[in-house]
Protein backbone atom coordinates (compact mmCIF):
# COMPACT_ATOMS: atom_id res chain seq x y z
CA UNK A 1 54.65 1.42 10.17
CA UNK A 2 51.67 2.02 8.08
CA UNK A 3 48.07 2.03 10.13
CA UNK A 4 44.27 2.16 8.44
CA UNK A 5 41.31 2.29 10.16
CA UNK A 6 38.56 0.03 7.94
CA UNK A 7 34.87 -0.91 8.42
CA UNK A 8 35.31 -4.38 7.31
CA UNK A 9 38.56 -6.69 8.15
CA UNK A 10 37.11 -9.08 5.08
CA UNK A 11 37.35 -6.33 2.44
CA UNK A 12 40.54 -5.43 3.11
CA UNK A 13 42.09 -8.40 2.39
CA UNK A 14 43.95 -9.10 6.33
CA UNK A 15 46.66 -6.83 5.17
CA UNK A 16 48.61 -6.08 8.42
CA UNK A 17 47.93 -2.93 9.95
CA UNK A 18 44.36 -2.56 9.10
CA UNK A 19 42.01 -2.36 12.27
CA UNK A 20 38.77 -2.68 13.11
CA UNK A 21 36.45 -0.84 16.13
CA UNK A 22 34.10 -3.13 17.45
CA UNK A 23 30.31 -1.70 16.42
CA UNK A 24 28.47 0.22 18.47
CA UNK A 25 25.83 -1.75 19.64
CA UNK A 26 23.66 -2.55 22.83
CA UNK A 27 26.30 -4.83 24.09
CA UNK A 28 28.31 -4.15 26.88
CA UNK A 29 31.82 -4.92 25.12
CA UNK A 30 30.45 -2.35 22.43
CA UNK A 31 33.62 -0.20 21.59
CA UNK A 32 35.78 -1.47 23.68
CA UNK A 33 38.32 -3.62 21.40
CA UNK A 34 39.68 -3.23 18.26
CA UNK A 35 40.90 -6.37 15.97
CA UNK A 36 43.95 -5.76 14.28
CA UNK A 37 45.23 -7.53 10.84
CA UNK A 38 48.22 -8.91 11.77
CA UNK A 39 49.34 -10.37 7.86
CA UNK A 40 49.23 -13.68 7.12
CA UNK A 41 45.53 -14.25 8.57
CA UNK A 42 46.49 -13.69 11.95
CA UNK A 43 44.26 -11.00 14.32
CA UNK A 44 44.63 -9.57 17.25
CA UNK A 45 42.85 -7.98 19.58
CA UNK A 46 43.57 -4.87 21.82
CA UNK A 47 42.14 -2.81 24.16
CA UNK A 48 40.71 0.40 22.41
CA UNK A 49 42.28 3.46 24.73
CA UNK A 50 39.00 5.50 23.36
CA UNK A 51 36.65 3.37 25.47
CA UNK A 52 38.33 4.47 28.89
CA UNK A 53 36.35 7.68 29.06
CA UNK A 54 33.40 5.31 29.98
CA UNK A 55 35.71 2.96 32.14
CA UNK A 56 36.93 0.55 29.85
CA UNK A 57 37.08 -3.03 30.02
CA UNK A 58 39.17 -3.08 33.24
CA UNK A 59 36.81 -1.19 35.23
CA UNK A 60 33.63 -3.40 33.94
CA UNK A 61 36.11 -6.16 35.45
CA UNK A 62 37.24 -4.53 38.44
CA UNK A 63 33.42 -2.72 40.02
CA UNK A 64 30.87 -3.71 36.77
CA UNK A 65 29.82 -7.24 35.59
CA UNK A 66 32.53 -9.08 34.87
CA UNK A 67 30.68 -11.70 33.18
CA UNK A 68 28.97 -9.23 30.38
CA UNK A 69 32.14 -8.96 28.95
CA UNK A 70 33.75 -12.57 29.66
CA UNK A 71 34.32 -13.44 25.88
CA UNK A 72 35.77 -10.46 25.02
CA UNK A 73 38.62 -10.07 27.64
CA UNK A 74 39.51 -13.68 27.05
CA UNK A 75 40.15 -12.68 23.66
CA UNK A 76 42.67 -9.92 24.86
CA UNK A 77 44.17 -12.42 26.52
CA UNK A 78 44.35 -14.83 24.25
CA UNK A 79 46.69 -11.81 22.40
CA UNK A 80 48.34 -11.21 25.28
CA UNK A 81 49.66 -14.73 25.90
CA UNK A 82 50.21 -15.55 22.56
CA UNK A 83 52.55 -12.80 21.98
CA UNK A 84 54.20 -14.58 25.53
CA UNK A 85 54.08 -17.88 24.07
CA UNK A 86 56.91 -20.02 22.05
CA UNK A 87 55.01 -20.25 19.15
CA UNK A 88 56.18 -17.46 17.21
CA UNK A 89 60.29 -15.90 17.67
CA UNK A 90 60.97 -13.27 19.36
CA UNK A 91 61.60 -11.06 16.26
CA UNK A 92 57.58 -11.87 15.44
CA UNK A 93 56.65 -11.36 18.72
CA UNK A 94 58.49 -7.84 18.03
CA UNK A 95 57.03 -6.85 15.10
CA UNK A 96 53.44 -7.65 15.94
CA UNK A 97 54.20 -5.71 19.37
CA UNK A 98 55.12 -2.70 17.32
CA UNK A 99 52.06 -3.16 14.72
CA UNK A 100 49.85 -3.03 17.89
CA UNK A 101 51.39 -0.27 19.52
CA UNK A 102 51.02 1.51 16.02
CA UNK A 103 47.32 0.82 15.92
CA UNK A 104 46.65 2.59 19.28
CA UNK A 105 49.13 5.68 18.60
CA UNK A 106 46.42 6.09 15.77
CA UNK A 107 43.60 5.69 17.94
CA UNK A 108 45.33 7.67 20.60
CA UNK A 109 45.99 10.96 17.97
CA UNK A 110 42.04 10.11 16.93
CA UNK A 111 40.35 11.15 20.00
CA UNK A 112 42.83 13.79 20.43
CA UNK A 113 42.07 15.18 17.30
CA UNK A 114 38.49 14.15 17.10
CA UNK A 115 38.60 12.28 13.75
CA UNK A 116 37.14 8.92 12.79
């Protein structure tokens, strides 16, 4: 399964397996999620396993302010249950699991090897 980091999700034309970092920026969800093309128009959005060297999303839950990052872990949920959910089959379900389990392998070998 073919993976692309891009700067844009709009430019690329939602081909599946392009992803997008969230911006750095002054917010404090900055860097923390990455929206993946999923094909078809359909996103997703997953935890980016770069942002735990400054906690992460889970620890901003768990001991920060939860409610400076409200929109953005109810969109990881909103992945999370729709993958769950009876509105795609199991084999799509699947397939998307794999695409996003791509996507953070190529974060993952990223930070490892400190390219961007």
């Amino acid at each position: 399964m073919q993976v692309k980091r891009v700067d844009s999700l709009v430019q690329t034309g939602h081909s599946a397996g392009r992803y997008r970092v969230s911006p750095a920026s002054e917010h404090p969800a900055s860097g923390m999620t990455v929206e993946v093309a999923m094909g078809g128009g359909a996103f997703s959005t997953i935890i980016n396993p770069q942002s735990f060297e400054d906690g992460g999303p889970e620890w901003v839950m768990r001991y920060g302010n939860p409610n400076s990052i409200r929109y953005t872990v109810a969109s990881l949920l909103e992945t999370y249950d729709y993958l769950l959910s009876d509105n795609i089959t199991m084999k799509e379900a699947t397939d998307r699991l794999r695409l996003l389990r791509a996507v953070r392998r190529d974060l993952t070998k990223e930070a490892r090897d400190g390219t961007e």
